[in-house]
Every structure is written in C-alpha cells, then in structure tokens.
Protein backbone atom coordinates (compact mmCIF):
# COMPACT_ATOMS: atom_id res chain seq x y z
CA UNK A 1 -15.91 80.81 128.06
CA UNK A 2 -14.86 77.41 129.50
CA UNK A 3 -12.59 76.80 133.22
CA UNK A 4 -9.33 77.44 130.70
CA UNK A 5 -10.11 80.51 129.12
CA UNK A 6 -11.36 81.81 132.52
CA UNK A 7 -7.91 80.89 133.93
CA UNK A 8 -6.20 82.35 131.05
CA UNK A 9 -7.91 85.71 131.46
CA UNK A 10 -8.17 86.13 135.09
CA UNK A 11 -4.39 86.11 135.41
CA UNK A 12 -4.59 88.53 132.41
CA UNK A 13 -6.31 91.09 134.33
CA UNK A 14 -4.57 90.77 137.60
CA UNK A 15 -1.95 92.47 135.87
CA UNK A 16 -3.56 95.87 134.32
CA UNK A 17 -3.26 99.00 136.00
CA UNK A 18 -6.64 100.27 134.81
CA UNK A 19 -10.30 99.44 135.04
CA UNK A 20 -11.46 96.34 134.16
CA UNK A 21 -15.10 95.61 133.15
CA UNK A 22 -17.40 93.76 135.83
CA UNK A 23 -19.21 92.51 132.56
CA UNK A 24 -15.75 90.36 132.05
CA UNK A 25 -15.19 88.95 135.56
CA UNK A 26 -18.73 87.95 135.69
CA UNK A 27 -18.24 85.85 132.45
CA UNK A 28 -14.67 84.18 134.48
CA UNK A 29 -16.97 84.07 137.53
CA UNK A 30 -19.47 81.90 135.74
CA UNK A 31 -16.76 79.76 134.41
CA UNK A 32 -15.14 78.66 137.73
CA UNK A 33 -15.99 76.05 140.42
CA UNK A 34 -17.99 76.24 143.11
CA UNK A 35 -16.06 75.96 146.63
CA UNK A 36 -17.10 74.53 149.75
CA UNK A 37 -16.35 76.59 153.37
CA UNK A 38 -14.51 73.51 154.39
CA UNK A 39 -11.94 73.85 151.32
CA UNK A 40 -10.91 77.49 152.37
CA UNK A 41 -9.34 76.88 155.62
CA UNK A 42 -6.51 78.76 156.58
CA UNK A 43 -4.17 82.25 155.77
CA UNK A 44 -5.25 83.99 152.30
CA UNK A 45 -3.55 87.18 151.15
CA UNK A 46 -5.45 89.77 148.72
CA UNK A 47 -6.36 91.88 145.38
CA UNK A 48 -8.65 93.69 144.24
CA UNK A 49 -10.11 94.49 140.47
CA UNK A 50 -10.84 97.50 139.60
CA UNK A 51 -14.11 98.53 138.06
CA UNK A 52 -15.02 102.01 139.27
CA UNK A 53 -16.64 100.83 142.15
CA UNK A 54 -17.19 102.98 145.51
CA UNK A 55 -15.17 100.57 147.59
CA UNK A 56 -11.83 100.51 144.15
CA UNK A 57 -8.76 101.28 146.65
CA UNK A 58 -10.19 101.58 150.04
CA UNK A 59 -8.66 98.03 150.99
CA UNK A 60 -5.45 98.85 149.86
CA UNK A 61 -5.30 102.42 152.06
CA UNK A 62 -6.49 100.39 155.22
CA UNK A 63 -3.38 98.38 154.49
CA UNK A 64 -5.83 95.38 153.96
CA UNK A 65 -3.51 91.87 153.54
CA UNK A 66 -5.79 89.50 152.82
CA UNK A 67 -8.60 86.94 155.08
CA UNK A 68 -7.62 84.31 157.53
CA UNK A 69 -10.04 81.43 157.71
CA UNK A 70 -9.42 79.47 161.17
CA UNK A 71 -12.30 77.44 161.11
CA UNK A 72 -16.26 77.90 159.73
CA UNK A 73 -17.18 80.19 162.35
CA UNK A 74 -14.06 81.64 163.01
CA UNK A 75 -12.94 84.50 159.99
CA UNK A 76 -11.09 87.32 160.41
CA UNK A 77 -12.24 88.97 157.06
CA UNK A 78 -9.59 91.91 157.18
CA UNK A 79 -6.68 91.17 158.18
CA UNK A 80 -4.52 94.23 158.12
CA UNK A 81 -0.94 95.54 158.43
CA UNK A 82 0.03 98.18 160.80
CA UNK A 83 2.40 100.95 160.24
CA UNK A 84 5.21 98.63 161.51
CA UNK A 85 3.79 96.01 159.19
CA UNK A 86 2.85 93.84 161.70
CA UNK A 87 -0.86 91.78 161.01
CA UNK A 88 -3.83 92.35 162.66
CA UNK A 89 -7.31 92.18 162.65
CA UNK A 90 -9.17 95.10 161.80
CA UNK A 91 -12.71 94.79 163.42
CA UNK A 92 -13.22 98.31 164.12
CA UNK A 93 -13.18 98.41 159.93
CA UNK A 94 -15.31 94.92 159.48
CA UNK A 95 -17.79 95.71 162.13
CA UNK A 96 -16.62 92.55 163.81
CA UNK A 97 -15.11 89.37 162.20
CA UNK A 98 -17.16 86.90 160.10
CA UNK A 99 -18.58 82.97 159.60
CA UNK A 100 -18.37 80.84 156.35
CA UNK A 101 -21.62 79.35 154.78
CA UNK A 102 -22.92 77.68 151.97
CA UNK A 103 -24.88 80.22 150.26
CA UNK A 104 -26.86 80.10 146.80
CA UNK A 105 -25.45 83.06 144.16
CA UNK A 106 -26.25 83.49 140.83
CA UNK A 107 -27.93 80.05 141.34
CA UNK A 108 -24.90 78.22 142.39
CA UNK A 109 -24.44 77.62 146.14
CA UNK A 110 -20.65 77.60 146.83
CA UNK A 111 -18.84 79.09 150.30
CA UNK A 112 -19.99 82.51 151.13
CA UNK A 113 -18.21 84.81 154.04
CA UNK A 114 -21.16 86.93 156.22
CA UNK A 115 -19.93 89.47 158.44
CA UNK A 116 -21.05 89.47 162.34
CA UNK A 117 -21.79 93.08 162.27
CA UNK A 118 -22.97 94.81 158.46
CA UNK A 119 -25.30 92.92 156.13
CA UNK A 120 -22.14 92.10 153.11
CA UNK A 121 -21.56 88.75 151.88
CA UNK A 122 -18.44 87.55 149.98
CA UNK A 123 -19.08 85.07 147.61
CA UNK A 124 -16.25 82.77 146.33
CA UNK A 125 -15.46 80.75 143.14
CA UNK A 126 -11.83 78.60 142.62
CA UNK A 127 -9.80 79.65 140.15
CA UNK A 128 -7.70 76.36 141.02
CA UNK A 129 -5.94 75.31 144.03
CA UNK A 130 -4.47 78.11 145.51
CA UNK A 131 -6.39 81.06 144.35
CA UNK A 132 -10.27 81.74 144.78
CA UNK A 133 -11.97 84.72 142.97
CA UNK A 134 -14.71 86.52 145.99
CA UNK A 135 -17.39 88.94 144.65
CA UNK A 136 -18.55 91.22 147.60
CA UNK A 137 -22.83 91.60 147.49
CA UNK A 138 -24.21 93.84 150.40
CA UNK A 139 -28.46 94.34 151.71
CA UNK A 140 -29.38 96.68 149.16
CA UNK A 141 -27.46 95.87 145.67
CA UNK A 142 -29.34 95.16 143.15
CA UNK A 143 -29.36 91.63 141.74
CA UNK A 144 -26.77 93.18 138.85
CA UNK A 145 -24.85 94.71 140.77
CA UNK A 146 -22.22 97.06 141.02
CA UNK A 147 -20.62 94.24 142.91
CA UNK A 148 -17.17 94.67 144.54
CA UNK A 149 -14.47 91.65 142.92
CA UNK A 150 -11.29 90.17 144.43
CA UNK A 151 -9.52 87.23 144.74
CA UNK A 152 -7.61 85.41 147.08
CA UNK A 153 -4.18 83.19 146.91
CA UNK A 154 -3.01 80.93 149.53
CA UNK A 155 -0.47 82.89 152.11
CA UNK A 156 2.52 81.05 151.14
CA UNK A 157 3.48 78.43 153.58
CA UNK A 158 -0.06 77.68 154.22
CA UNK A 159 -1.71 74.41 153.66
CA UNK A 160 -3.34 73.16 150.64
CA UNK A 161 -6.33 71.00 149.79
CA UNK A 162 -5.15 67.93 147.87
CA UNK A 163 -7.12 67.99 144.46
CA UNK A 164 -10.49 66.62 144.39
CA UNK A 165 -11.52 63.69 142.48
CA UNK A 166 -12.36 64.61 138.64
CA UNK A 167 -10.90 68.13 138.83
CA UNK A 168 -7.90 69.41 137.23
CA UNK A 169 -5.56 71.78 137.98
C-alpha cells in the first residue's frame, strides 16, 4: 500500500460504524510518515477505531476531546469535556499528564507520547498536515499487539506546520 492508498483508506474507515481490522490500520500505519515531537505542537481533537479492543468506547464515555500538546514536556493527554462541556484535563483518568519523545516502533522512530504516571506509550504517524494516526502500546503487550488505534486532527483554529521540504500533501 503506498502514502495514497493509505490516505484513501484511512478516511474510509473513519466513517464505519463497525469494527475495523487492526490487520488493516497496521498496513495504513506502515504506509505513513514518521513525525517528529516538535511537529505536533498545539490543540488536537480525537477518534478512535474500533477493533474489539478492551479500551473500544471508554474514551468516548469519559467525554475524552482530544490531546493538547503545549510544549515537549508539557501534554495533557486527555483532555476532557465536563457535563457543561467545558475542557479540562483529566489526570485523575491519565494518572498524571504526559512528555513527547522520539521513540523507535515497529523500527521507525517517530514522536511517541509517555505518560508521567502508567507505563502506555502513544505512538504517532502523519496522515498529512492536519491529522496524525496514534497507536496506544502499554508494559506488557505483546510485540503484535492488541494495540489500541486513533488519530488526531488539528483543533480548528490551531496552528499548522508549513509543509516540509519533499513532502506532499
């Protein structure tokens, strides 16, 4: 599968309702580009896919919004809404907040979230230059998984990265 097929697909299966396999989002996964922690700075909204794993829906009954990046060592991995709606930070849920690293995956080293307080990584790809797919790995999963897989669009408003030489869009 090359970068445009991935693309293609991805948005594909953001829109079904039912499961979709891990076996496919691994294949987009392997397509994409690495991204650096740099790159991801800033508000990110979320989605999840999914695949029958233990954590399918528990985001979306925390009222989980998406991650806010304010700097490397500064992450507020779940940021939240409140019965009012308003935003917040829920680090009674994350165990604490979270850094940004360059970590090797899959044998790629691209940006990769750690939280302060549980052993879970989130590992992201770019779909392109708003979106990022994240695949959640935790102390104990094996090396095929079941992984946990979202992705991440740029809150809107929010600032974007001007394109980097000898990628497209």
């Amino acid at each position: 599968m090359d970068v445009h097929e991935a693309r293609a697909r991805f948005r594909e299966l953001r829109q079904e309702d039912g499961p979709v396999s891990p076996s496919e989002l691994d294949a987009i996964w392997a397509a994409l580009a690495t991204v650096r922690p740099e790159e991801m700075l800033g508000e990110w909204t979320g989605g999840e896919f999914r695949t029958g794993h233990p954590l399918d829906g528990v985001l979306e009954k925390a009222g989980w919004y998406g991650k806010t990046f304010t700097s490397v060592h500064d992450v507020k991995p779940l940021i939240c809404r409140d019965a009012t709606g308003a935003l917040y930070s829920d680090r009674e849920l994350g165990k604490g907040e979270a850094s940004l690293w360059t970590v090797e995956f899959r044998g790629e080293t691209t940006a990769t979230m750690i939280y302060d307080g549980q052993p879970v990584l989130d590992h992201f790809k770019r779909l392109d230059d708003t979106t990022l797919m994240g695949i959640m790995n935790a102390k104990g999963v094996p090396a095929e998984g079941p992984f946990f897989y979202f992705f991440l669009e740029r809150a809107a408003g929010a600032p974007q990265e001007a394109p980097r030489a000898g990628e497209d869009s």
